[in-house]
Protein backbone atom coordinates (compact mmCIF):
# COMPACT_ATOMS: atom_id res chain seq x y z
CA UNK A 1 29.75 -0.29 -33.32
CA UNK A 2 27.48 -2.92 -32.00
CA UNK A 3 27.64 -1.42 -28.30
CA UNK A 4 26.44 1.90 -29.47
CA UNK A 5 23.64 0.49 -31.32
CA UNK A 6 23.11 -2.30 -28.07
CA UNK A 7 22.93 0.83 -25.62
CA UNK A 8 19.89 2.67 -26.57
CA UNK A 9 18.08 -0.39 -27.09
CA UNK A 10 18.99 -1.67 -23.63
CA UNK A 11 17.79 1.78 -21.79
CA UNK A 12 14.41 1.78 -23.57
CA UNK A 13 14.57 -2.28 -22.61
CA UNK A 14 15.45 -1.09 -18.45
CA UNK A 15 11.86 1.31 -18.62
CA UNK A 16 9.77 -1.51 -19.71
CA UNK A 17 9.04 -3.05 -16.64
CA UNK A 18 8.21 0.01 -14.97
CA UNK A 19 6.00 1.07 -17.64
CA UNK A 20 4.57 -2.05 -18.02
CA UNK A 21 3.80 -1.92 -13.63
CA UNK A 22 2.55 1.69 -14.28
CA UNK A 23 0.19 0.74 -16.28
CA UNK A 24 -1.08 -1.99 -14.32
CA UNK A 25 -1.47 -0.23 -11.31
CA UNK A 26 -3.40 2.22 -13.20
CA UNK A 27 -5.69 -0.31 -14.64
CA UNK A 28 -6.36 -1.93 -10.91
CA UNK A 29 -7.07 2.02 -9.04
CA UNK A 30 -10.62 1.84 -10.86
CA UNK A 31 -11.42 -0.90 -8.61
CA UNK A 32 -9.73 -0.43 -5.63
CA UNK A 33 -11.22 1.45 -2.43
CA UNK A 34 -9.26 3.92 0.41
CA UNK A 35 -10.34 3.98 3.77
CA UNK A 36 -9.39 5.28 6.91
CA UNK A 37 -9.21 3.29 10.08
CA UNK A 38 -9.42 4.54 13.50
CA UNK A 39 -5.89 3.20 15.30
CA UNK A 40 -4.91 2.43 19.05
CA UNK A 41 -2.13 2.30 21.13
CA UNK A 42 0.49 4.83 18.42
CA UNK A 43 2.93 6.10 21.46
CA UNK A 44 6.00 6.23 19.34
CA UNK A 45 7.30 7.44 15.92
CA UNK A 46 7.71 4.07 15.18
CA UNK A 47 4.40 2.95 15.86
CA UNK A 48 3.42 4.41 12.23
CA UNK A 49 5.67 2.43 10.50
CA UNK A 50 4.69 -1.17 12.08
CA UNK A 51 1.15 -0.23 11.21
CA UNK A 52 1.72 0.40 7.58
CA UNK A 53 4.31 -2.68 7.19
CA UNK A 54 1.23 -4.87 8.63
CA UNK A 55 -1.22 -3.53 6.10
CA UNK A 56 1.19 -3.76 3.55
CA UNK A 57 1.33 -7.17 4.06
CA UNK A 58 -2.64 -7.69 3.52
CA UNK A 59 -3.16 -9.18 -0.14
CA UNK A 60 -4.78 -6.25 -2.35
CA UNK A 61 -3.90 -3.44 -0.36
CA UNK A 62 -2.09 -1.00 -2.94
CA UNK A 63 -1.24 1.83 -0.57
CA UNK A 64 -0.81 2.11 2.99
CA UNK A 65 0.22 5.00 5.17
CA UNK A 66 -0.07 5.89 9.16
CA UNK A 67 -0.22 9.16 10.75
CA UNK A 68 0.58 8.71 14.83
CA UNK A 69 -0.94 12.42 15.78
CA UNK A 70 -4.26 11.47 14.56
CA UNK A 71 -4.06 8.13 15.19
CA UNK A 72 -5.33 6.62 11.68
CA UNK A 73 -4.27 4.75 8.79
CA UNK A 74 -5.26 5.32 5.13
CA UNK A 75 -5.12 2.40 2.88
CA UNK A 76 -6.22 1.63 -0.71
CA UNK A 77 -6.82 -1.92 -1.86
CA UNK A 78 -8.74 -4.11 -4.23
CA UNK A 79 -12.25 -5.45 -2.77
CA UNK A 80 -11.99 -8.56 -4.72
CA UNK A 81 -8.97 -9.28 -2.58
CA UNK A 82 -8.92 -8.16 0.96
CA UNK A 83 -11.73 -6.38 3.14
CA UNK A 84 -11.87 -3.77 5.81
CA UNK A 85 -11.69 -7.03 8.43
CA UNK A 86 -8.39 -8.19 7.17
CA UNK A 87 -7.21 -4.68 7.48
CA UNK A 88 -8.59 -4.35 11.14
CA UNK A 89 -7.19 -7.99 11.92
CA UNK A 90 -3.64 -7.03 10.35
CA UNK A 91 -3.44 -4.19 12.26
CA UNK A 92 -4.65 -5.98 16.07
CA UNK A 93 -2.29 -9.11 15.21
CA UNK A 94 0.60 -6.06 14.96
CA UNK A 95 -0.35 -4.41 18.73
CA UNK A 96 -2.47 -1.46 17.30
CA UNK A 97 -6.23 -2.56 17.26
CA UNK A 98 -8.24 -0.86 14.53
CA UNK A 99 -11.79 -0.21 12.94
CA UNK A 100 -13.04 1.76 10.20
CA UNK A 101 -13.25 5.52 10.86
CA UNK A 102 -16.54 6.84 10.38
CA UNK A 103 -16.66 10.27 8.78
């Protein structure tokens, strides 16, 4: 009897987290700020995917995501954190030099 009451309780328990990180990353997206940078030297399919696994690794950046055919990333990050220099600087430290795209 006790496992059928323990079950429900411990799915609604399993969501929590994620609700709880939902909600957080909701409350942090008012402040936080995409841009698009400009990016050299993407030959290869897996040039895309070193790119974003650099920015990724920027404090504050949310988002990340790099497109090879038009030779950009997009990323979204808190201002209070990071800035468009770290992003550039992650991004030449990887191979793949960088600067904000204008529009």
């Amino acid at each position: 009897m006790k496992r059928i009451l323990f079950a429900p309780l411990l799915i609604i328990l399993s969501f929590a987290p994620w609700w709880s990180m939902a909600q957080a990353s909701d409350s942090t997206s008012a402040h936080s700020r995409t841009v698009t940078l400009a990016v050299e030297n993407m030959t290869c399919g897996v040039c895309p995917v070193t790119v974003r696994k650099a920015l990724q690794r920027v404090p504050g950046v949310t988002k990340a995501s790099a497109d090879m055919d038009s030779h950009s990333a997009t990323v979204t990050f808190d201002p209070s954190k990071t800035t468009v220099e770290a992003l550039t600087r992650a991004t030449t430290d990887a191979g793949y030099p960088s600067h904000l795209k204008k529009r």
